[in-house]
C-alpha atoms as a PDB file:
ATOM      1  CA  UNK A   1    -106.659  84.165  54.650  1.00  0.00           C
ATOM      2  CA  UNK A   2    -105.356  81.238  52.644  1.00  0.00           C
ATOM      3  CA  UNK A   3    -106.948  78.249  50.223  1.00  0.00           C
ATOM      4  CA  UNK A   4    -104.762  75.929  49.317  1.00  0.00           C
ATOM      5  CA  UNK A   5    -101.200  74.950  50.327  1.00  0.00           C
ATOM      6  CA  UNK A   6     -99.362  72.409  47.599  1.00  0.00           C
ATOM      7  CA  UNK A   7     -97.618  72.424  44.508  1.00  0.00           C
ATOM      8  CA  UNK A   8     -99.803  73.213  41.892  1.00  0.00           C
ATOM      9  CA  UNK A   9    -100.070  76.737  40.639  1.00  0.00           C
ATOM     10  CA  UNK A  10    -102.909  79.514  41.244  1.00  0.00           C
ATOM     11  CA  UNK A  11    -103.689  83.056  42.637  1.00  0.00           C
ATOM     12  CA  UNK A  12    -105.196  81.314  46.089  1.00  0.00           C
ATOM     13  CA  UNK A  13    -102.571  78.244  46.378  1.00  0.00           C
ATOM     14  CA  UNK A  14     -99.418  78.935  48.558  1.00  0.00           C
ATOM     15  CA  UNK A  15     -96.594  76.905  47.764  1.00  0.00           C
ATOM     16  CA  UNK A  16     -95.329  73.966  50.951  1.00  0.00           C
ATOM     17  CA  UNK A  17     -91.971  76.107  50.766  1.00  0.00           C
ATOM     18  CA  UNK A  18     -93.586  80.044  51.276  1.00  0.00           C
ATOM     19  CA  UNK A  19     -96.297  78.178  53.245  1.00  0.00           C
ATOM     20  CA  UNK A  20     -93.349  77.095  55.962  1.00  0.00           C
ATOM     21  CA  UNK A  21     -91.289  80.092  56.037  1.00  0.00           C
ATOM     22  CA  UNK A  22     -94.780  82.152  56.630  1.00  0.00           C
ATOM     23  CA  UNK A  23     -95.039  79.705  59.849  1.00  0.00           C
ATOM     24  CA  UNK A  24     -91.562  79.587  60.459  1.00  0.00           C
ATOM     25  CA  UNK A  25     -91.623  83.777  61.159  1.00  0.00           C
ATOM     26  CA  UNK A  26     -94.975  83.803  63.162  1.00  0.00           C
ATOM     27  CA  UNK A  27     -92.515  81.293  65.375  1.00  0.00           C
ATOM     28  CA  UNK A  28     -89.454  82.733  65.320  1.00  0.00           C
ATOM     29  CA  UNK A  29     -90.981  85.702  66.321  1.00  0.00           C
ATOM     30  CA  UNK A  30     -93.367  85.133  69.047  1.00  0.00           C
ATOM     31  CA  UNK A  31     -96.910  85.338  67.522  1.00  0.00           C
ATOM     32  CA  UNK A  32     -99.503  84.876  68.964  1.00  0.00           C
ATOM     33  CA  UNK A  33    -101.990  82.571  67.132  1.00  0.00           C
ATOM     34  CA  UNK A  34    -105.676  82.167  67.991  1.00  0.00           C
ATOM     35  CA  UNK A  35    -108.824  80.126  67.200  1.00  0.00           C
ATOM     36  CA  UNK A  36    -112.197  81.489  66.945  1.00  0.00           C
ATOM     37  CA  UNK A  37    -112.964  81.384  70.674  1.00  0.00           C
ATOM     38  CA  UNK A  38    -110.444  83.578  71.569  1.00  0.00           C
ATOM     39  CA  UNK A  39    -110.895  86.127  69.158  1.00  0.00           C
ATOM     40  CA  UNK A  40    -114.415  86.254  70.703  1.00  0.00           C
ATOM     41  CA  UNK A  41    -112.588  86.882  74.378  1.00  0.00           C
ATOM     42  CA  UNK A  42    -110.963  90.023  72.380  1.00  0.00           C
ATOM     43  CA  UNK A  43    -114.021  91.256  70.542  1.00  0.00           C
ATOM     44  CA  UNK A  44    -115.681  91.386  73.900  1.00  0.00           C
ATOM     45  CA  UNK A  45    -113.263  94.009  75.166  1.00  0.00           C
ATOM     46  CA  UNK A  46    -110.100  92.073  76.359  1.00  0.00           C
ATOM     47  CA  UNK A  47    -107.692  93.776  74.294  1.00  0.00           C
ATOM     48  CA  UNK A  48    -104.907  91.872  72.768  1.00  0.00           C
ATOM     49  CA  UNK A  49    -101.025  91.890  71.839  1.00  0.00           C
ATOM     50  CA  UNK A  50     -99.744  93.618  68.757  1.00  0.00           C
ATOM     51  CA  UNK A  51     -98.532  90.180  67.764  1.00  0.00           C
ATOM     52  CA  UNK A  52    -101.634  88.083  67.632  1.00  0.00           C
ATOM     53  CA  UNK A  53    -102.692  86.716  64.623  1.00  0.00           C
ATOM     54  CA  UNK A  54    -105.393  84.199  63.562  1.00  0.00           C
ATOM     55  CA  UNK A  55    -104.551  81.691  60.605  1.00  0.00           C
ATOM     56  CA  UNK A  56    -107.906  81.310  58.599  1.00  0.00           C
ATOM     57  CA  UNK A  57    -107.949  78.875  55.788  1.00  0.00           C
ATOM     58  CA  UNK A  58    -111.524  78.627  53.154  1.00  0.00           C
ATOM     59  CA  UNK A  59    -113.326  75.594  51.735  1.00  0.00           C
ATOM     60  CA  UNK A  60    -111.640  72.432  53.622  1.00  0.00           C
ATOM     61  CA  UNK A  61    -109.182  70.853  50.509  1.00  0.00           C
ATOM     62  CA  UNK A  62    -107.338  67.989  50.758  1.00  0.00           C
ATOM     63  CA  UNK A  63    -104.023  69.629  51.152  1.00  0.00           C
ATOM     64  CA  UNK A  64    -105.216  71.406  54.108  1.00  0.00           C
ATOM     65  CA  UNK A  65    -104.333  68.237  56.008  1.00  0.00           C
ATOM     66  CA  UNK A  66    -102.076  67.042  53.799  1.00  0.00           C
ATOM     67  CA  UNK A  67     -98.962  70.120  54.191  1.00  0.00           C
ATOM     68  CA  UNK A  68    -100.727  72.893  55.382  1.00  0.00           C
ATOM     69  CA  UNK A  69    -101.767  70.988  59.305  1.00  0.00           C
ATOM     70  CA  UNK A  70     -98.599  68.992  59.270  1.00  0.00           C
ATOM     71  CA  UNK A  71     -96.228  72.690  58.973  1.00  0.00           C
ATOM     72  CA  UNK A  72     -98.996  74.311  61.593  1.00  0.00           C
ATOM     73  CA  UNK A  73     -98.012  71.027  63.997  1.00  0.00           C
ATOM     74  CA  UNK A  74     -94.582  71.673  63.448  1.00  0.00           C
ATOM     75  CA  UNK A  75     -94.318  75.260  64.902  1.00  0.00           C
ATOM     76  CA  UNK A  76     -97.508  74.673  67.184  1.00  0.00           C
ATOM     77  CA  UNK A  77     -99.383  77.173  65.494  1.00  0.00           C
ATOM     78  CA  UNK A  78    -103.624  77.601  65.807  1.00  0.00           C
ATOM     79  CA  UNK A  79    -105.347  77.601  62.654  1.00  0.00           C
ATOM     80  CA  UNK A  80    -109.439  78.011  61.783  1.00  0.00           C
ATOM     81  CA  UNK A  81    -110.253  75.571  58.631  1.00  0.00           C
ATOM     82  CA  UNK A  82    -114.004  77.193  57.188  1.00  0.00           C
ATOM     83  CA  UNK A  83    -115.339  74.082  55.634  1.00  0.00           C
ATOM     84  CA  UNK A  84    -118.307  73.015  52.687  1.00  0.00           C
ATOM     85  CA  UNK A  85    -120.167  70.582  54.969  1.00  0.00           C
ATOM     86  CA  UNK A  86    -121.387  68.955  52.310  1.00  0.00           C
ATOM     87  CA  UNK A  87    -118.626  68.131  50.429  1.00  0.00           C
ATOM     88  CA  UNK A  88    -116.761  66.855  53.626  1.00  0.00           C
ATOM     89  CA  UNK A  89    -117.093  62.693  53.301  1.00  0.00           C
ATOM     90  CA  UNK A  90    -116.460  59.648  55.366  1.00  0.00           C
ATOM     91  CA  UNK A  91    -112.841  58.792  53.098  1.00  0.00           C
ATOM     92  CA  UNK A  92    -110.858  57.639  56.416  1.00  0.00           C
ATOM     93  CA  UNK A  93    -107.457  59.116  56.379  1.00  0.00           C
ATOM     94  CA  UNK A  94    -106.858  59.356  52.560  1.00  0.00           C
ATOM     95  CA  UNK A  95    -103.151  58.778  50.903  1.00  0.00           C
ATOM     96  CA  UNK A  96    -101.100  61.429  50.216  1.00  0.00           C
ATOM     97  CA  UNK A  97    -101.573  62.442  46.165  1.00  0.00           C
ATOM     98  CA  UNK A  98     -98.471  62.402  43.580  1.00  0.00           C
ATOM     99  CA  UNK A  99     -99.496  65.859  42.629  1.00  0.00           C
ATOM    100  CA  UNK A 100    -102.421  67.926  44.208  1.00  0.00           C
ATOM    101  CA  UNK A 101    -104.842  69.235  41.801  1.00  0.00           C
ATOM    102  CA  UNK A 102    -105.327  73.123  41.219  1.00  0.00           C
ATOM    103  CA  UNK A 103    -107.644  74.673  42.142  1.00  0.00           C
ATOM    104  CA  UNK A 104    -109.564  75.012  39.177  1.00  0.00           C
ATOM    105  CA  UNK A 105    -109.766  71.285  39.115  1.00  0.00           C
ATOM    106  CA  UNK A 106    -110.120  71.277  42.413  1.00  0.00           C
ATOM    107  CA  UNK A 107    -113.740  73.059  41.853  1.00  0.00           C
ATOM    108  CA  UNK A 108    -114.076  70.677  38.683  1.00  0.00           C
ATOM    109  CA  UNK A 109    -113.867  67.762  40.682  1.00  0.00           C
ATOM    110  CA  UNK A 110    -116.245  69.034  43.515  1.00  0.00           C
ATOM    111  CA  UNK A 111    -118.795  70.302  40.555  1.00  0.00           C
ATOM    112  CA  UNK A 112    -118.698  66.296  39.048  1.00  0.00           C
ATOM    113  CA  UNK A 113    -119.563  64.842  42.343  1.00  0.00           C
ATOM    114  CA  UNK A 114    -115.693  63.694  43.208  1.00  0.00           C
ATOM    115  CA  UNK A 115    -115.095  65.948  46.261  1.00  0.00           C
ATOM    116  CA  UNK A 116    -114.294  63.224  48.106  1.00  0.00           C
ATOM    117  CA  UNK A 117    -111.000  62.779  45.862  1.00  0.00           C
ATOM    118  CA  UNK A 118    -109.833  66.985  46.883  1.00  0.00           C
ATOM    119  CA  UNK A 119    -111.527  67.536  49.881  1.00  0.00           C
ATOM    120  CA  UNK A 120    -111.067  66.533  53.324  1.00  0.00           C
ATOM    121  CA  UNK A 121    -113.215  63.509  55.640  1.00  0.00           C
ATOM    122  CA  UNK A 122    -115.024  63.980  59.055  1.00  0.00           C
ATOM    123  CA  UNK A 123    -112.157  61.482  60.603  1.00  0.00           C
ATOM    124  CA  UNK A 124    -109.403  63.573  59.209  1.00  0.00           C
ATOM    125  CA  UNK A 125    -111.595  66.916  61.215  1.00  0.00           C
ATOM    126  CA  UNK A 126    -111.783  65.023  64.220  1.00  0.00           C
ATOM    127  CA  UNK A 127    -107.991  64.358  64.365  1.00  0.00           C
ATOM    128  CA  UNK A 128    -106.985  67.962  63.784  1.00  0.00           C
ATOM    129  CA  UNK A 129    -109.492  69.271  66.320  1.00  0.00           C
ATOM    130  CA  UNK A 130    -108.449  66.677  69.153  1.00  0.00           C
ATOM    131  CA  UNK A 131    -105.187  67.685  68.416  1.00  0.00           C
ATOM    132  CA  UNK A 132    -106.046  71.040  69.962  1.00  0.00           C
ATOM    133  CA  UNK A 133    -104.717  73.643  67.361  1.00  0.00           C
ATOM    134  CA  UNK A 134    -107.123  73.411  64.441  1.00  0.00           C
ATOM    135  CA  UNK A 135    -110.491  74.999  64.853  1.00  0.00           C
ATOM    136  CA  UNK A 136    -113.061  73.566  62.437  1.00  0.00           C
ATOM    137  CA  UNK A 137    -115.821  75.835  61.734  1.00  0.00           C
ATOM    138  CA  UNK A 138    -118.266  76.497  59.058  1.00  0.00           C
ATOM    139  CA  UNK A 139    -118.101  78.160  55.233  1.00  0.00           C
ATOM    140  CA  UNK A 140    -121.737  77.135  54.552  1.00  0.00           C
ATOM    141  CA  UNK A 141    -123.578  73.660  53.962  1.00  0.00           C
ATOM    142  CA  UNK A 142    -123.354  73.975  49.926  1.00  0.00           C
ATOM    143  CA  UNK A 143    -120.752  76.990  48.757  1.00  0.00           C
ATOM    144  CA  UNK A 144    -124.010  78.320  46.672  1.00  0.00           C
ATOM    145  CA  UNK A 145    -125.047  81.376  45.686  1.00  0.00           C
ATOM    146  CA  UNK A 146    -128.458  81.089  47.546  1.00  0.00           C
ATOM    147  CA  UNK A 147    -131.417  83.068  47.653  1.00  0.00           C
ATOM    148  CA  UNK A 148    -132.322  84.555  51.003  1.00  0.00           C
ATOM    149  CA  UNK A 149    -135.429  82.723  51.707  1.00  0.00           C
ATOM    150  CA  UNK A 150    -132.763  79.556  51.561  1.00  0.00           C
ATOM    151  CA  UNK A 151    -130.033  81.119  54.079  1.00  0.00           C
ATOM    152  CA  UNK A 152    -131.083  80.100  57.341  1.00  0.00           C
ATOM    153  CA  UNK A 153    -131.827  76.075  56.323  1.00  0.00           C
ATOM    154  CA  UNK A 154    -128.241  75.650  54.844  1.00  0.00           C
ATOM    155  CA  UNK A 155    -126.053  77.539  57.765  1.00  0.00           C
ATOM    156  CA  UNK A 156    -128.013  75.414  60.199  1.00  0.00           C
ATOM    157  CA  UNK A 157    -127.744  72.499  58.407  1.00  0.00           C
ATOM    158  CA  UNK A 158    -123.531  73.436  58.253  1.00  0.00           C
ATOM    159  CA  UNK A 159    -123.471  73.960  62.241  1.00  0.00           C
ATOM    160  CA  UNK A 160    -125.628  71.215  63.257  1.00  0.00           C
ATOM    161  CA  UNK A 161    -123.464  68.785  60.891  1.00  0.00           C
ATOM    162  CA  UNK A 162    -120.273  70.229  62.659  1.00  0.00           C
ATOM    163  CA  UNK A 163    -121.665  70.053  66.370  1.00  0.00           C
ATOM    164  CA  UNK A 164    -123.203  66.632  65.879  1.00  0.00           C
ATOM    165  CA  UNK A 165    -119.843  64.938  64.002  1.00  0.00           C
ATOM    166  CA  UNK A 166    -116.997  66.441  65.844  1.00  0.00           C
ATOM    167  CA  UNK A 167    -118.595  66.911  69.107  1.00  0.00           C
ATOM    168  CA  UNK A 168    -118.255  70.809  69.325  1.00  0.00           C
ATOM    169  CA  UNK A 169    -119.480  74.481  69.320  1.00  0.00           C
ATOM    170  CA  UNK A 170    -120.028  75.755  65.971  1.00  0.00           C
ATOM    171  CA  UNK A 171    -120.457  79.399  66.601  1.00  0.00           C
ATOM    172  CA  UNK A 172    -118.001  80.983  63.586  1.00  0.00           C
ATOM    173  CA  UNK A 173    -118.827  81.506  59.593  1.00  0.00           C
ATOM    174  CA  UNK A 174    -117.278  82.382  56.780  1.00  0.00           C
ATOM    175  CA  UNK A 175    -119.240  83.950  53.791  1.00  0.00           C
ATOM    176  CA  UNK A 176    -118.734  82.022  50.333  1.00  0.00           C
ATOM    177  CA  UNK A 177    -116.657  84.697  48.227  1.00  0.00           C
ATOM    178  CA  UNK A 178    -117.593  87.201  51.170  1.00  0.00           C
ATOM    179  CA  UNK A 179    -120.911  87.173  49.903  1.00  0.00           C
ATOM    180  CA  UNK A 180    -123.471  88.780  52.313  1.00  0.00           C
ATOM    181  CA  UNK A 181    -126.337  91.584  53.336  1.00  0.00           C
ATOM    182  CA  UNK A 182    -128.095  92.463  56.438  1.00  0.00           C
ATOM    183  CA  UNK A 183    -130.797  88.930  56.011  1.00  0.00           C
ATOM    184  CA  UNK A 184    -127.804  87.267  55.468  1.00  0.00           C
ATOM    185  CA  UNK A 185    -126.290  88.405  58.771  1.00  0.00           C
ATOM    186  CA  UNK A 186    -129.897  87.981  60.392  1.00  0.00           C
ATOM    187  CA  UNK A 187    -130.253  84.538  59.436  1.00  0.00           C
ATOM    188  CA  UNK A 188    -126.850  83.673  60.766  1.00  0.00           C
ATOM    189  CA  UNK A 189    -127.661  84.889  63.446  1.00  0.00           C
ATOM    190  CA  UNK A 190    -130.801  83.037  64.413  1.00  0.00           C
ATOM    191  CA  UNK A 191    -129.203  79.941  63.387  1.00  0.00           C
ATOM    192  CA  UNK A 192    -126.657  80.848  66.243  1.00  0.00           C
ATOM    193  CA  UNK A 193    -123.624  82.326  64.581  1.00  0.00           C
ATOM    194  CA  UNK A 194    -121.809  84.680  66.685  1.00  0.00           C
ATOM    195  CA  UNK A 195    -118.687  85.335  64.791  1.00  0.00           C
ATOM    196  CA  UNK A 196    -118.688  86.217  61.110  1.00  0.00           C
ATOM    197  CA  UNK A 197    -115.897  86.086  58.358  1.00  0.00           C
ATOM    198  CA  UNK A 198    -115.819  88.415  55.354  1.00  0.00           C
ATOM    199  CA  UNK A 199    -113.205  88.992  52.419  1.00  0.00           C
ATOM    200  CA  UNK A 200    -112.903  92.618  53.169  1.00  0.00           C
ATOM    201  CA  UNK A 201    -109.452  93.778  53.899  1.00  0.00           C
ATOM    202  CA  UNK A 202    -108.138  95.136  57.188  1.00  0.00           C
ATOM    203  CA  UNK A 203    -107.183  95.038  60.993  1.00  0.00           C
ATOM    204  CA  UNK A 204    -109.559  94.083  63.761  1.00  0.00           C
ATOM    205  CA  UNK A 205    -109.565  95.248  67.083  1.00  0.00           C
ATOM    206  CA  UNK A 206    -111.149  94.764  70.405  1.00  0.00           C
ATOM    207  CA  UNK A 207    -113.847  97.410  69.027  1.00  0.00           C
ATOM    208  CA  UNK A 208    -114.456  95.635  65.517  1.00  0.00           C
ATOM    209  CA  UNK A 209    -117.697  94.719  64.707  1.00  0.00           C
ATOM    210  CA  UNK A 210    -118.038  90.675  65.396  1.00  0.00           C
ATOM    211  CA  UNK A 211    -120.086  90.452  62.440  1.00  0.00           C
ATOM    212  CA  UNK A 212    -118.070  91.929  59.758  1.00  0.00           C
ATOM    213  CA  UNK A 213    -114.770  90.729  60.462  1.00  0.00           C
ATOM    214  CA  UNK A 214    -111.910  91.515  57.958  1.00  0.00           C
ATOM    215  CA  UNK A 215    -109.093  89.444  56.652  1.00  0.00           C
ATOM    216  CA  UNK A 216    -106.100  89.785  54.836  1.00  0.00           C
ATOM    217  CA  UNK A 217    -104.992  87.430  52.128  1.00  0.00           C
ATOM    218  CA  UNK A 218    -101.497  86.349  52.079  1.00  0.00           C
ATOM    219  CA  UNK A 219    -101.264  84.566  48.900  1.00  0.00           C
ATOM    220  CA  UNK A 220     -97.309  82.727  47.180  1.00  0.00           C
ATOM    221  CA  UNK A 221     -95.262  85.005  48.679  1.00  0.00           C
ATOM    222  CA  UNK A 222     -91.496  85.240  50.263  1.00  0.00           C
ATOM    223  CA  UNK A 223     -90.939  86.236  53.990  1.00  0.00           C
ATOM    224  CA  UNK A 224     -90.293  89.430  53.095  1.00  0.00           C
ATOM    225  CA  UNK A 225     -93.444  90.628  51.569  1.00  0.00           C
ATOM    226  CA  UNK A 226     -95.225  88.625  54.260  1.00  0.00           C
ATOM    227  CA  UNK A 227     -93.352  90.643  56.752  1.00  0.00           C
ATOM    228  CA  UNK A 228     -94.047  93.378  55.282  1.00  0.00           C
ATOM    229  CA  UNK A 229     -97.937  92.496  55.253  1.00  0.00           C
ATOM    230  CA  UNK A 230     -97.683  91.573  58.996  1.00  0.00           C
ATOM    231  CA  UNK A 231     -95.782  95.059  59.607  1.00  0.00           C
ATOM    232  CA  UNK A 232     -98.690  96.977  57.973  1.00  0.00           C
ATOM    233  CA  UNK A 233    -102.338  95.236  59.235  1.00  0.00           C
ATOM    234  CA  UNK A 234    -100.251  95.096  63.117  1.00  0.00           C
ATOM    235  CA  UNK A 235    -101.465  98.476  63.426  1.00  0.00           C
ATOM    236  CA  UNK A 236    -105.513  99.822  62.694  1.00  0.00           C
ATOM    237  CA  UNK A 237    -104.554 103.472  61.438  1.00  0.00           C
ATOM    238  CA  UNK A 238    -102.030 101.852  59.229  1.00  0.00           C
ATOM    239  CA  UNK A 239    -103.643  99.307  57.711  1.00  0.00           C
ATOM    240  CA  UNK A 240    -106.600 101.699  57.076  1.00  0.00           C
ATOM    241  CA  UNK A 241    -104.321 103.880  55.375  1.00  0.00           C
ATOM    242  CA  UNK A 242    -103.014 101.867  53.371  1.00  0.00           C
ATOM    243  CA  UNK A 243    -105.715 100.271  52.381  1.00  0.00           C
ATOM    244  CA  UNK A 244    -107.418 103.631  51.565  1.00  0.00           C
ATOM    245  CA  UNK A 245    -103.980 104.307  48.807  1.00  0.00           C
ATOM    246  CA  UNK A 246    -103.740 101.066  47.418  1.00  0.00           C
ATOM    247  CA  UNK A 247    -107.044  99.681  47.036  1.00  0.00           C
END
C-alpha cells in the first residue's frame, strides 16, 4: 500500500530513490505483479505463486504519474491506482513540478478547490491504462466521511465515472482510511463492487474473503526492511503471527 512517491517528506510519501530499489527487487527477483482482475482469478480458487504481489497505490496524486508510473514502466511492473473521482480533472498531461507538495498540502490544496494542481487528469488515466500495467479503479466519488444512507449514490457515481471515461470495468474499491461496516459492504455491493480494499494488515490467499482484503503498507524504507516485509506477509501463518506480536 503506498500514497505518494516524491521528494517531499511524510509518514505515507516514499522517496523516487526507496521507491526504485522497492521495484528494482520485485524485478530482480521474479515477482509476480498483478492487477485487480487477476487477484479475482486467485480469490476464486486458482491458487497462486509465493512470489505474487499486487502494487496498490490510494487517492490518485500527481506524483503517481509523475515518478511512481514512470519507475513501474521501467521494470514492467502492474500497479492498481484507487482514485477520488471527483477530484480527477480534465488538466491534459500536466508539467512536471519543481518540488511536489506534501501531503499535508497536498490535502490543503484538494480542501481549497485546487486538486487539479496535486492530483492527476482523466487523459493522464487513460494513458497509464492503455499502457496495459496500471489498473485504475475506484477510492470513492468524494474521500468523505459519509453517512450510510449516502454510500450507494457516491460509489456508483465513482464506477460509472471510471467505466464511462476510460472505457473499462470498474469492479474494485478501496475504503477511504479503511473506513467500513456491513451497509457499507452491502451498498458496494449493489452498486457492483466485487473486490474490496481495506487498511487492515496481512496476507491473502486463495481462501481470503474478497470483501475484506488486507494490505500491507510499505512506507520510506531501504531494500532491506522491504525485504524483510516481503519475507514475512509471503507466508499466511507468518504474517499472522507476526502481526498478532507486533501489533
Amino acid at each position: 500500500m503506498y500514497h505518494h512517491v516524491n521528494t517531499a517528506g511524510s509518514f505515507i510519501t516514499v522517496g523516487v530513490r526507496n521507491f526504485e530499489k522497492q521495484m528494482a527487487f520485485l524485478k530482480e527477483h521474479a515477482y509476480r505483479t498483478i492487477n485487480t482482475a487477476d487477484l479475482s482469478d486467485i480469490l476464486t480458487g486458482h491458487a497462486a505463486p509465493n512470489n505474487t504481489v499486487m502494487i496498490t497505490f490510494d487517492d490518485g496524486w500527481a506524483d503517481n504519474w509523475l515518478y511512481a508510473y514512470p519507475i513501474l514502466r521501467k521494470y514492467g511492473l502492474k500497479a492498481v491506482f484507487f482514485v477520488v473521482t471527483s477530484w480527477i480533472h480534465d488538466g491534459g498531461q500536466r508539467q512536471a513540478y519543481d518540488s511536489l507538495p506534501s501531503h499535508k498540502e497536498c490535502k490543503a490544496k484538494v480542501a481549497s478547490g485546487q486538486a487539479n494542481e496535486v492530483v492527476m487528469s482523466w487523459e493522464q488515466l487513460r494513458e497509464m491504462e492503455a499502457d496495459g500495467l496500471i489498473d485504475i479503479q475506484s477510492h470513492t466519488h468524494t474521500h468523505k466521511k459519509i453517512d450510510e444512507g449516502g454510500v450507494y449514490e457516491d460509489l456508483s457515481v465513482s464506477k460509472e465515472l471510471i467505466e464511462g471515461r476510460l472505457g473499462k470495468k470498474c469492479e474494485a474499491l478501496c475504503w477511504p482510511w479503511g473506513i467500513y461496516n456491513v451497509k457499507y459492504i452491502d451498498s458496494a455491493l449493489t452498486a457492483g463492487f466485487r473486490l474490496l480494499f481495506t487498511t487492515e494488515p496481512g496476507t491473502n490467499t486463495y481462501k481470503s474473503d474478497p470483501l475484506k482484503i488486507k494490505r500491507i503498507a510499505i512506507g520510506d524504507i531501504g531494500v532491506m526492511k522491504f525485504r524483510k516485509k516481503l519475507f514475512i506477509h509471503s507466508d499466511d501463518g507468518l504474517s499472522r503471527l507476526y502481526l498478532k506480536v507486533f501489533k
